[in-house]
N, C-alpha and C. Protein backbone atom coordinates (compact mmCIF):
# COMPACT_ATOMS: atom_id res chain seq x y z
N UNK A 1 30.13 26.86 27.58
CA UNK A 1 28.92 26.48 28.29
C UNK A 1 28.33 25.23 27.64
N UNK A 2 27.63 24.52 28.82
CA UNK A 2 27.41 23.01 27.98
C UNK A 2 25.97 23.37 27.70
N UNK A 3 25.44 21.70 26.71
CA UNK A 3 23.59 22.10 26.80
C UNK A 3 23.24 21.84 27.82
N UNK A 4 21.78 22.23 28.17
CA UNK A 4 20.83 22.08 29.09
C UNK A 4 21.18 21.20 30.23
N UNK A 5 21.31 19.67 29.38
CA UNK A 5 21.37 18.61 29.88
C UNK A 5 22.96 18.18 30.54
N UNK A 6 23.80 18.83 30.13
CA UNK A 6 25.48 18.57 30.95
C UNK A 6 25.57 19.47 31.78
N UNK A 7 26.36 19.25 32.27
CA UNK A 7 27.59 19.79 32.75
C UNK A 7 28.86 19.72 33.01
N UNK A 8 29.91 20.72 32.55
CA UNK A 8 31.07 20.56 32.67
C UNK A 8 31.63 21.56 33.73
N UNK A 9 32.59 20.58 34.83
CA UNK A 9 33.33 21.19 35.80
C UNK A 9 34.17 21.23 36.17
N UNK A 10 35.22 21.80 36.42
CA UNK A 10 36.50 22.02 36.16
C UNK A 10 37.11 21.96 37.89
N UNK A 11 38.06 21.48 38.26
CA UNK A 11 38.19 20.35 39.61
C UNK A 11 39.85 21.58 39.84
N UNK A 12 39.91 22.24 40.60
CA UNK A 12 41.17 22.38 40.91
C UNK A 12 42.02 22.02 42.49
N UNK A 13 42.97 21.52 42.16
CA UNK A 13 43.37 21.02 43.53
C UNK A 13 44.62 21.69 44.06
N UNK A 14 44.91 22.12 45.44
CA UNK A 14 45.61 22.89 45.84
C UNK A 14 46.79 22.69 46.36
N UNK A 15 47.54 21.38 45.93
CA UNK A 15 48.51 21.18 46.05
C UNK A 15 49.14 20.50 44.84
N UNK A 16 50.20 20.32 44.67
CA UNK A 16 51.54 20.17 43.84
C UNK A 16 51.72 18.71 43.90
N UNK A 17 51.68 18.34 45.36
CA UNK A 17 52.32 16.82 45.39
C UNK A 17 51.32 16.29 45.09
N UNK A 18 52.40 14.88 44.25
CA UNK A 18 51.78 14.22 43.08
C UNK A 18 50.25 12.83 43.97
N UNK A 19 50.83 12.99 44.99
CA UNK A 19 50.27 11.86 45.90
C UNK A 19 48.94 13.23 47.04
N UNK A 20 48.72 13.89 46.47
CA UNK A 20 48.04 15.04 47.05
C UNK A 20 46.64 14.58 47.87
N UNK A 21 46.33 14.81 48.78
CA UNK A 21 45.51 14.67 49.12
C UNK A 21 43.75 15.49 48.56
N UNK A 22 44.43 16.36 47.89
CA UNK A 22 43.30 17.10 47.22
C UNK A 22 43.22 16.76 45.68
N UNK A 23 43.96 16.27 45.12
CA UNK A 23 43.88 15.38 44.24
C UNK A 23 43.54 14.10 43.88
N UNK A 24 43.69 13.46 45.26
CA UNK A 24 42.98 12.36 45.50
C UNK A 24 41.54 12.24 45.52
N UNK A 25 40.83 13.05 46.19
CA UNK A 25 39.57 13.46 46.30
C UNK A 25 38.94 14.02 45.25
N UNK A 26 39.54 15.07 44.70
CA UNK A 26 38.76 15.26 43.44
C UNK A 26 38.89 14.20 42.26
N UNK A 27 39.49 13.06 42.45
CA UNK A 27 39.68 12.17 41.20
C UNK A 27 38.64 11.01 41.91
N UNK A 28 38.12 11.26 43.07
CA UNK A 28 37.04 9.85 43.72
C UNK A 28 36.24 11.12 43.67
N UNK A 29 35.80 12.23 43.63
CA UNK A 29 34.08 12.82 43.02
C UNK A 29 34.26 12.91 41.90
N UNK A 30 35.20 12.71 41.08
CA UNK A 30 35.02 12.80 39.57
C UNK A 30 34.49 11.40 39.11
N UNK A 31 34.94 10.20 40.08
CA UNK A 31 34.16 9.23 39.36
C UNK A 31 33.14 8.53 39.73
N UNK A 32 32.65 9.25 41.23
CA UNK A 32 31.07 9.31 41.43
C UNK A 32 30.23 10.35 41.03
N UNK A 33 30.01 10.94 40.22
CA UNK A 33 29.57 12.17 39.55
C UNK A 33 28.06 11.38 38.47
N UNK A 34 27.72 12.35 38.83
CA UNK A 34 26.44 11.53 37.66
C UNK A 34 26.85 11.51 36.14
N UNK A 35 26.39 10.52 35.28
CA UNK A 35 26.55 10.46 33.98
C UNK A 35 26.58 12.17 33.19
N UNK A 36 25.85 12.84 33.37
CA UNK A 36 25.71 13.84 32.72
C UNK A 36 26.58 15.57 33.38
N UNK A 37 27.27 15.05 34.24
CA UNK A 37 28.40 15.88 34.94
C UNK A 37 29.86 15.33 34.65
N UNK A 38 30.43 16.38 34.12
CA UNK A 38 31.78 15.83 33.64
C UNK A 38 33.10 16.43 34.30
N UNK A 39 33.89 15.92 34.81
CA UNK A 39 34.85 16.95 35.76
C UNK A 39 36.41 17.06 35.09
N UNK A 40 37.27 18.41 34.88
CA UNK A 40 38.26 17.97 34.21
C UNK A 40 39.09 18.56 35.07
N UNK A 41 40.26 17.80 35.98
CA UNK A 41 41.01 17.56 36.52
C UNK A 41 42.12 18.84 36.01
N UNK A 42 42.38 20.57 36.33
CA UNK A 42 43.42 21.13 35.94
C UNK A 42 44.79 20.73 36.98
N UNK A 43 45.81 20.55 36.49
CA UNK A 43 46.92 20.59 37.18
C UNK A 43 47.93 22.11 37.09
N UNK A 44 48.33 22.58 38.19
CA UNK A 44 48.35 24.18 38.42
C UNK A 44 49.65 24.17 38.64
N UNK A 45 50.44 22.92 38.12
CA UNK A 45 52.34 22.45 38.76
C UNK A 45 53.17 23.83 38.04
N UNK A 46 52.20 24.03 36.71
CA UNK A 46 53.09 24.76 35.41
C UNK A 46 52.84 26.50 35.47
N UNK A 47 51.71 26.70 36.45
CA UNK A 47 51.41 28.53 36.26
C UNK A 47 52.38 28.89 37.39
N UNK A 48 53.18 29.96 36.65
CA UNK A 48 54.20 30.46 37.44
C UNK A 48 53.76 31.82 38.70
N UNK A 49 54.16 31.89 39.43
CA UNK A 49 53.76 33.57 39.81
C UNK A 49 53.38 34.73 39.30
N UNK A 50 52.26 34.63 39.82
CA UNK A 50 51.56 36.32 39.37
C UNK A 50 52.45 37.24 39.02
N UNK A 51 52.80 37.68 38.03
CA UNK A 51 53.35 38.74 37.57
C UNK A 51 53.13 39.97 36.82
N UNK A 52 52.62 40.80 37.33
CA UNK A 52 51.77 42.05 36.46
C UNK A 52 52.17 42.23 35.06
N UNK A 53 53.51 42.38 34.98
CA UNK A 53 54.38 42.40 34.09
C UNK A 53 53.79 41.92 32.99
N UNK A 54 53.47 40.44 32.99
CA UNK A 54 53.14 39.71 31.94
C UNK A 54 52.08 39.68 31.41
N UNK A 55 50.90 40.79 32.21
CA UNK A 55 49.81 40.53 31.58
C UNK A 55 49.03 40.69 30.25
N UNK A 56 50.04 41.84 29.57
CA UNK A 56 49.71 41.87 27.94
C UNK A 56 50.40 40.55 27.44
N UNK A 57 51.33 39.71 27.92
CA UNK A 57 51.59 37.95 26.93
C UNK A 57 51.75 37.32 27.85
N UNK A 58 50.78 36.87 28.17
CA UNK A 58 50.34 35.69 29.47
C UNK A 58 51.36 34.18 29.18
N UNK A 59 51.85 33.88 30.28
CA UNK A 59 52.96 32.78 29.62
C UNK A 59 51.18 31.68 29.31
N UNK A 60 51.75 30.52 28.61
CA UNK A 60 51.17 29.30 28.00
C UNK A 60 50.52 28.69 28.78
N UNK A 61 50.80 28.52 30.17
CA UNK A 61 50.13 27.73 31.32
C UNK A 61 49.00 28.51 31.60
N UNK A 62 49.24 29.95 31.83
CA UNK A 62 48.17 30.95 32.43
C UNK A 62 46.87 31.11 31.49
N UNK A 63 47.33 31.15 30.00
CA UNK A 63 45.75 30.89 29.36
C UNK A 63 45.45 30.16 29.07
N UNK A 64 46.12 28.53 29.14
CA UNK A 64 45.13 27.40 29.22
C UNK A 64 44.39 27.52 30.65
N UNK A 65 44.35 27.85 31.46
CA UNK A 65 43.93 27.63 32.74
C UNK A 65 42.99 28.88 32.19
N UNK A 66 43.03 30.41 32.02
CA UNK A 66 41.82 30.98 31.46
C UNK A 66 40.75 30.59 30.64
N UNK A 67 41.33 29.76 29.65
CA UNK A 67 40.04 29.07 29.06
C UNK A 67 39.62 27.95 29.18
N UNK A 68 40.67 27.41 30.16
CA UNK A 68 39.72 26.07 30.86
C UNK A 68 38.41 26.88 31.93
N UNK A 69 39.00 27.79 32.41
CA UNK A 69 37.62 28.59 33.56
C UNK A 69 36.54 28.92 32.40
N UNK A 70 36.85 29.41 31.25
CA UNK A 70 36.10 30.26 30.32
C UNK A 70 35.16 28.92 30.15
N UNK A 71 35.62 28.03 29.95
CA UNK A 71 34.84 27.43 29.33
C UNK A 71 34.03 26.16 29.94
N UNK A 72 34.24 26.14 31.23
CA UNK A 72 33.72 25.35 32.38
C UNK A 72 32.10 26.02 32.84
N UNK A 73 31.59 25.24 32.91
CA UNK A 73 30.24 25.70 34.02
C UNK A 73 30.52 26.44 35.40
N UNK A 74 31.46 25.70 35.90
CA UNK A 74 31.27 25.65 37.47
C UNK A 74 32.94 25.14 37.18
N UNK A 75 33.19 25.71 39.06
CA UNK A 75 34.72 25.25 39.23
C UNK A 75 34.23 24.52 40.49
N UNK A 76 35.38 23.25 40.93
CA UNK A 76 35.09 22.78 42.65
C UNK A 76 36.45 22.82 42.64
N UNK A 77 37.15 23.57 44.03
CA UNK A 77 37.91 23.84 43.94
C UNK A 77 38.37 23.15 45.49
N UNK A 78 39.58 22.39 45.67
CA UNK A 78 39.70 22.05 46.94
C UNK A 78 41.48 22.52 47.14
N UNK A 79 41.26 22.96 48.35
CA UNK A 79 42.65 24.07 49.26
C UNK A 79 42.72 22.90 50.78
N UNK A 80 43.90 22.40 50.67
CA UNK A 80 44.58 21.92 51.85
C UNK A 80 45.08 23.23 52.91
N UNK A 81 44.77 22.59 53.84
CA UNK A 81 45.38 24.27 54.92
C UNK A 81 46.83 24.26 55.15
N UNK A 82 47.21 25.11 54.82
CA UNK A 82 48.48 25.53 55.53
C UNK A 82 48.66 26.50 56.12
N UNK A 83 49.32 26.41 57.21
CA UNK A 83 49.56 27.65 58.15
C UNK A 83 48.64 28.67 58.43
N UNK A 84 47.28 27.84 59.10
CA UNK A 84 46.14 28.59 58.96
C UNK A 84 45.29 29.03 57.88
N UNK A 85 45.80 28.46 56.54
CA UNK A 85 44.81 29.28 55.27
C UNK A 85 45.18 28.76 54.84
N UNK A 86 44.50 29.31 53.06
CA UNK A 86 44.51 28.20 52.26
C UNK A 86 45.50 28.28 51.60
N UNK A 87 45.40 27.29 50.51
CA UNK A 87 47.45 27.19 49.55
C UNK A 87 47.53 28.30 48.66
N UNK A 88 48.99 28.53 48.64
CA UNK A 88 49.39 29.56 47.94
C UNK A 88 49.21 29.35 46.44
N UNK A 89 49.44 27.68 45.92
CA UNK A 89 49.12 27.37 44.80
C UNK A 89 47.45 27.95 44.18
N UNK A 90 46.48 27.64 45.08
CA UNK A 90 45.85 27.90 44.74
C UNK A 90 45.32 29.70 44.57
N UNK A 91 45.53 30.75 45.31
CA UNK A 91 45.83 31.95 45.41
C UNK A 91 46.66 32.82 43.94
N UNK A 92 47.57 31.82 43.70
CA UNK A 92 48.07 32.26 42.79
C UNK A 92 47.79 31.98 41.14
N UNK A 93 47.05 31.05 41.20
CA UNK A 93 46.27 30.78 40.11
C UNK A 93 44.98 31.49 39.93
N UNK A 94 44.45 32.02 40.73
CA UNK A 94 43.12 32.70 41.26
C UNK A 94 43.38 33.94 40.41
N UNK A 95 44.65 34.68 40.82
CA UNK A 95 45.23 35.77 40.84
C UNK A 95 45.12 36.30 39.59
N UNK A 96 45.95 35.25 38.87
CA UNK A 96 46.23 35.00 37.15
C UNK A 96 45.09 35.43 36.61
N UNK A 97 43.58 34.36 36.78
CA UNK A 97 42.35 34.08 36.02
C UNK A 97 41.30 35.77 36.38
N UNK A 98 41.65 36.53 37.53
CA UNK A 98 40.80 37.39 38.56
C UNK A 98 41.30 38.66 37.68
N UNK A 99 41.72 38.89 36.15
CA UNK A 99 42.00 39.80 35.65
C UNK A 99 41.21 39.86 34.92
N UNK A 100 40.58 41.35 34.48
CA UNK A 100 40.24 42.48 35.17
C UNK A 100 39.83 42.25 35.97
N UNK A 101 39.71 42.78 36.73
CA UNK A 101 39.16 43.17 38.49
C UNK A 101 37.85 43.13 37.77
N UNK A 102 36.56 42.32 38.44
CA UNK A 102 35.63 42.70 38.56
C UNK A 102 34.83 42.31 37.25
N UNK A 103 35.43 42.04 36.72
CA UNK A 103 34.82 41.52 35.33
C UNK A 103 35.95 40.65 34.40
N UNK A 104 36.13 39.52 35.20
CA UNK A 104 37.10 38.43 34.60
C UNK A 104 35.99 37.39 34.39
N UNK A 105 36.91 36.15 33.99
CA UNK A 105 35.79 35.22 33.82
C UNK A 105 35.70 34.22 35.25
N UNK A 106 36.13 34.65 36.26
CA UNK A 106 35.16 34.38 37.45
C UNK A 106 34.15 34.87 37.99
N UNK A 107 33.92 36.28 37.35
CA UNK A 107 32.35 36.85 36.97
C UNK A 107 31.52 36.18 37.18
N UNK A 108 30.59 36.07 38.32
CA UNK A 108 29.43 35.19 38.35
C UNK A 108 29.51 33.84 37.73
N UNK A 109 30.53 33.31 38.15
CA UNK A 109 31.18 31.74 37.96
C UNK A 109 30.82 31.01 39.14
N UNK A 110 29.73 30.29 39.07
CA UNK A 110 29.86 29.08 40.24
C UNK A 110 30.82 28.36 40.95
N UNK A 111 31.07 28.47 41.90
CA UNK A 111 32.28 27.92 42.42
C UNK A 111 31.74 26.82 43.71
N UNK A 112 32.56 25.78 44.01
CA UNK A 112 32.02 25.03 44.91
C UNK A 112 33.59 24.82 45.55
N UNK A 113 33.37 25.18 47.20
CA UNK A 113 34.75 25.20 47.63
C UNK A 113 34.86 24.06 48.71
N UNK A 114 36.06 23.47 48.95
CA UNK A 114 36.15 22.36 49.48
C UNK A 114 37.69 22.40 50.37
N UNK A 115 38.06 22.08 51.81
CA UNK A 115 38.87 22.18 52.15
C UNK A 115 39.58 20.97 52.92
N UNK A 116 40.88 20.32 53.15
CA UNK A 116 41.17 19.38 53.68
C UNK A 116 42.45 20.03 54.51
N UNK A 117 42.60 18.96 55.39
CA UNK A 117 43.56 19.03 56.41
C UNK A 117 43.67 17.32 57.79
N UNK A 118 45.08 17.51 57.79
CA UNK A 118 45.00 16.37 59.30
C UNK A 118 44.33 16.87 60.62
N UNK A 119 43.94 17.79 60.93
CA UNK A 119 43.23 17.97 61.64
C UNK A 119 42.04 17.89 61.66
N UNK A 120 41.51 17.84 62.82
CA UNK A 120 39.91 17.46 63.05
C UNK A 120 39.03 18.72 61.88
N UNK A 121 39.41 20.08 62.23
CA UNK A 121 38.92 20.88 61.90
C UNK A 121 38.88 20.82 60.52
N UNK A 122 39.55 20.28 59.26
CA UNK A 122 39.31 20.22 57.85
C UNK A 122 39.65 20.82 57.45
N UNK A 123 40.52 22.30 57.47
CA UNK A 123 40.61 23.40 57.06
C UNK A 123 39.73 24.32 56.75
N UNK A 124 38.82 24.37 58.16
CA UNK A 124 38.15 25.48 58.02
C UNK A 124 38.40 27.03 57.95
N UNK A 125 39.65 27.30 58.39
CA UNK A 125 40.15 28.66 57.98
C UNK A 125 40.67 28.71 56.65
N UNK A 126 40.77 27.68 56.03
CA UNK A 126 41.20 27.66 54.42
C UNK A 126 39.54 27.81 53.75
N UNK A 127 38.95 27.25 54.30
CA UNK A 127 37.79 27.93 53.95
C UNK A 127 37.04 29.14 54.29
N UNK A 128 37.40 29.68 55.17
CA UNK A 128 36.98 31.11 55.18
C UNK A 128 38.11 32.02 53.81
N UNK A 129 38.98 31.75 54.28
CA UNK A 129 39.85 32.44 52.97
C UNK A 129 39.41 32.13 51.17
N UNK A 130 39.36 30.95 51.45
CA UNK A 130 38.52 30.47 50.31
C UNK A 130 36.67 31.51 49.30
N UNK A 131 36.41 31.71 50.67
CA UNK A 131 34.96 32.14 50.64
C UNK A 131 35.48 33.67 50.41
N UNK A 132 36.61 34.35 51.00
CA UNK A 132 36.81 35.71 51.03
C UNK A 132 37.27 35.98 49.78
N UNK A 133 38.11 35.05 49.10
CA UNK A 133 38.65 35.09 47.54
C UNK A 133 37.83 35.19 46.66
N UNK A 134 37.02 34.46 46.58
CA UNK A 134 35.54 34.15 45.78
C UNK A 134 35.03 35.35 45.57
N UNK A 135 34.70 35.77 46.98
CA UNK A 135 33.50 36.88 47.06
C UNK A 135 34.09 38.12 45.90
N UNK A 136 35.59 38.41 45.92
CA UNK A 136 36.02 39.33 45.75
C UNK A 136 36.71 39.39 44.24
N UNK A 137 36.31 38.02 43.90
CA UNK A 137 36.16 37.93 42.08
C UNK A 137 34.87 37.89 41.73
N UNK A 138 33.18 38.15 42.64
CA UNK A 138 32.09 38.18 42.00
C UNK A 138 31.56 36.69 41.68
N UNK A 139 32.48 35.79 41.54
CA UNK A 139 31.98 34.87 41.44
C UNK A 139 30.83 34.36 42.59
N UNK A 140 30.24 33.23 42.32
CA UNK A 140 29.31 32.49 42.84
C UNK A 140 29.21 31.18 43.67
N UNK A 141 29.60 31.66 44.98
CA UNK A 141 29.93 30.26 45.91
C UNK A 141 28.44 29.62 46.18
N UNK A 142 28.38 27.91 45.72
CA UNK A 142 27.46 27.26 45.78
C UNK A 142 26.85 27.34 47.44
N UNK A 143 26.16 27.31 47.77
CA UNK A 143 25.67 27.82 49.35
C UNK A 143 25.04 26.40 49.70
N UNK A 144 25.17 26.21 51.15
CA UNK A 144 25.24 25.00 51.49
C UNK A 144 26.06 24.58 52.94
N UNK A 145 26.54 23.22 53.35
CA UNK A 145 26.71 23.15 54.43
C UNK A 145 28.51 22.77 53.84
N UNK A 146 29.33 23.41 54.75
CA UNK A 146 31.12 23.69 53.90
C UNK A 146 31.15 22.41 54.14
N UNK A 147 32.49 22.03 53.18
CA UNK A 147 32.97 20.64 53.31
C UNK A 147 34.32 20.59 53.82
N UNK A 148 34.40 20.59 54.97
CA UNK A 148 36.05 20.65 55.24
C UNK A 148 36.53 19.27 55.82
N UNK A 149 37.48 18.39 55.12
CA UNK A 149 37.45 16.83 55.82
C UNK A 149 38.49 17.50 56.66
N UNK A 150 38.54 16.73 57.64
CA UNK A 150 39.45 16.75 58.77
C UNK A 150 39.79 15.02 58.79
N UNK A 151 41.34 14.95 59.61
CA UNK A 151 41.48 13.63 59.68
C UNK A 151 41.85 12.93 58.07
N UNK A 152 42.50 13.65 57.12
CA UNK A 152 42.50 13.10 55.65
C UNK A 152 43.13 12.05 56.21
N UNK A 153 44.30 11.38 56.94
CA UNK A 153 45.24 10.45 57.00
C UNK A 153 43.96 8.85 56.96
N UNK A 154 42.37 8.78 57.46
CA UNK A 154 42.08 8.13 57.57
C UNK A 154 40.62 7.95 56.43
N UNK A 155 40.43 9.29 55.79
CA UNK A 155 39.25 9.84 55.06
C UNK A 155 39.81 9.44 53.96
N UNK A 156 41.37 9.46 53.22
CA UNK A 156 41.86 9.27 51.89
C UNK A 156 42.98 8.01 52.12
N UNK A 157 42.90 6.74 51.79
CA UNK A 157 43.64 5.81 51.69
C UNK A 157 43.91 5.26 50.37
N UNK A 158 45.17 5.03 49.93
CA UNK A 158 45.96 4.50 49.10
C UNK A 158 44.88 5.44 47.56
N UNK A 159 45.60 6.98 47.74
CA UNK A 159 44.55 7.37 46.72
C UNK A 159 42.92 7.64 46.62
N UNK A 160 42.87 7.58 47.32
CA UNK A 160 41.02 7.47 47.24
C UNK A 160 40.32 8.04 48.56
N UNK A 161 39.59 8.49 48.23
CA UNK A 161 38.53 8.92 48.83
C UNK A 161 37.71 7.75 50.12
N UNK A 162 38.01 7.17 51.00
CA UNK A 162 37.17 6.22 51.42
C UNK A 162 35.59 6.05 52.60
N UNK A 163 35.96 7.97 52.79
CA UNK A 163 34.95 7.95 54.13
C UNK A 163 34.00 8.03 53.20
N UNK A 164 32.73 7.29 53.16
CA UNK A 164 31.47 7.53 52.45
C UNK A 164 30.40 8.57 53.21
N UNK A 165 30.70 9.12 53.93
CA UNK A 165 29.92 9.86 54.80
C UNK A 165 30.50 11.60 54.39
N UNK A 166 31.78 11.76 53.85
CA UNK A 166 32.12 12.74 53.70
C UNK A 166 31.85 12.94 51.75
N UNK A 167 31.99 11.96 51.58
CA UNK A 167 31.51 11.76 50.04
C UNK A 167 30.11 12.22 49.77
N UNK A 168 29.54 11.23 50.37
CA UNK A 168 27.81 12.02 50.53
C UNK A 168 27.97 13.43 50.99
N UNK A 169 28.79 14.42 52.05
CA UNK A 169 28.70 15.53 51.81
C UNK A 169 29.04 16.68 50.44
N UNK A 170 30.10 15.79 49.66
CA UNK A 170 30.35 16.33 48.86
C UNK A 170 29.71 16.55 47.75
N UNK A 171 28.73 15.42 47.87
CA UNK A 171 27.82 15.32 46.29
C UNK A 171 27.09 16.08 46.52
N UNK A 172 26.80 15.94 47.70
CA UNK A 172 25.36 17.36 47.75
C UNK A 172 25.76 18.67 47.93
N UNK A 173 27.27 18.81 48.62
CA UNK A 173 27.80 20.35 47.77
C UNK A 173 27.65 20.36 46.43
N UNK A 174 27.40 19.20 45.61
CA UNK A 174 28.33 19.19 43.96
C UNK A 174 26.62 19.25 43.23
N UNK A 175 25.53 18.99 44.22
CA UNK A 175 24.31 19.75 43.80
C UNK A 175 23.73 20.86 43.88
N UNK A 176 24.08 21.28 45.16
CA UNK A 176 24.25 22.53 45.03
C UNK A 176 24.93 23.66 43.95
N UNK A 177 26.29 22.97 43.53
CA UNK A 177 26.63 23.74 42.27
C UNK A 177 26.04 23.91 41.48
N UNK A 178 25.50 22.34 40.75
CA UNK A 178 24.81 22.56 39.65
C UNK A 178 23.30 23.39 40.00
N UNK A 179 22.64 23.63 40.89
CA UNK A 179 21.54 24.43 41.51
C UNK A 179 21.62 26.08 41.19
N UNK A 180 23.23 26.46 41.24
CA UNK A 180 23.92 27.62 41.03
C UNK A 180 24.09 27.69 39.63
N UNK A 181 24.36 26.76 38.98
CA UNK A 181 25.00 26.85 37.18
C UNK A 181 23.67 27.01 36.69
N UNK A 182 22.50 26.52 36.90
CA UNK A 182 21.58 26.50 36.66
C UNK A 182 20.90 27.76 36.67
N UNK A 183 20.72 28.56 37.90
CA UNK A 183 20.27 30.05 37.87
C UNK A 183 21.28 31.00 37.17
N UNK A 184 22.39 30.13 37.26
CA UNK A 184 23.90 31.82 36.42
C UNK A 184 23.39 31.73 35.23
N UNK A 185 23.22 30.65 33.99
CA UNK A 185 22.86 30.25 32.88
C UNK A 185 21.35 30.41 32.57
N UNK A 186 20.50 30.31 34.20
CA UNK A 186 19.17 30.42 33.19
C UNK A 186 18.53 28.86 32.82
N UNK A 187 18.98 27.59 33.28
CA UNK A 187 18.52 26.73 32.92
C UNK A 187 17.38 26.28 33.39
N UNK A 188 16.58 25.29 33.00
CA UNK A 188 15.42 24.67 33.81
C UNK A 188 16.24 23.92 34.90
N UNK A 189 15.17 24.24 36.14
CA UNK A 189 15.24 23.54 37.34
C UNK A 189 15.20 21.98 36.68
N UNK A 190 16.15 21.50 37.76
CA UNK A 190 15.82 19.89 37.71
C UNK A 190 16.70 19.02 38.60
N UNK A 191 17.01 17.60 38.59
CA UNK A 191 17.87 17.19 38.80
C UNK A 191 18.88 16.40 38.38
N UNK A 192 20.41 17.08 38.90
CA UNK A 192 21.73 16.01 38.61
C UNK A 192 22.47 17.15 37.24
């Protein structure tokens, strides 16, 4: 947990490819972010499949990614749609961190969820799935108006983030988080 005055947030993106469209985006709000919000980019290429099996010696990937959550404020988490819902990458990393049931460290963890797709619609059914995952680790979805871009082919060019209109939606999801980190922790109201 950071002081008063930071915050640290931990960015996960729901796809693999290196040219990702959800990687793209979280690396253009990571560097419009206010000075005192810090975002750290996990890459999820290395956590293998959920495997019950393993859960008394968690392979190496699975508890850096536990104590990157452990030790984050807030997660923003963005899921490209596929096949109606959201990525399996991301599901399966969820899976890993969502141990114990009910009292993991997504425990009343702020979460800010974000969805993309070529379609108009943004992946809004990746965001309902999104919202149903959440709910059911206890964690804490930032509340607010969803962010689902639709149309990425023209919203993300050469890397980047370029619609400024969907950007401005995102920051003010990404205040909303901190609005949430703020009551989970107990901090003074304020802003940024």
């Amino acid at each position: 947990m950071s002081d008063s005055s930071t915050f640290k947030l931990l960015g996960l993106p729901g796809s693999l490819r290196k040219k990702s469209v959800s990687r793209a985006v979280l690396h253009s709000v990571k560097a419009a972010l206010p000075a005192n919000v810090e975002m750290t980019i996990f890459e999820l290429s290395e956590i293998p499949l959920y495997n019950e099996d393993l859960e008394a010696d968690r392979p190496a990937a699975v508890r850096a990614l536990h104590d990157a959550v452990a030790a984050c404020d807030g997660l923003v988490v963005l899921s490209p749609e596929y096949n109606h819902g959201m990525s399996g990458v991301l599901k399966n990393a969820v899976d890993w961190v969502s141990r114990p049931g009910y009292n993991s460290v997504l425990k009343d963890k702020p979460v800010a969820v974000l969805t993309t797709s070529e379609s108009p619609l943004g992946g809004a059914r990746a965001q309902a799935d999104l919202h149903k995952m959440f709910l059911s680790t206890v964690s804490r979805i930032a509340p607010g108006r969803e962010v689902s871009i639709g149309g990425t082919g023209k919203a993300v060019v050469d890397g980047k983030l370029v619609d400024d209109n969907v950007m401005k939606r995102i920051l003010t999801l990404i205040d909303s988080l901190l609005r949430e980190i703020r009551l989970a922790q107990g901090r003074p109201h304020g802003r940024g």
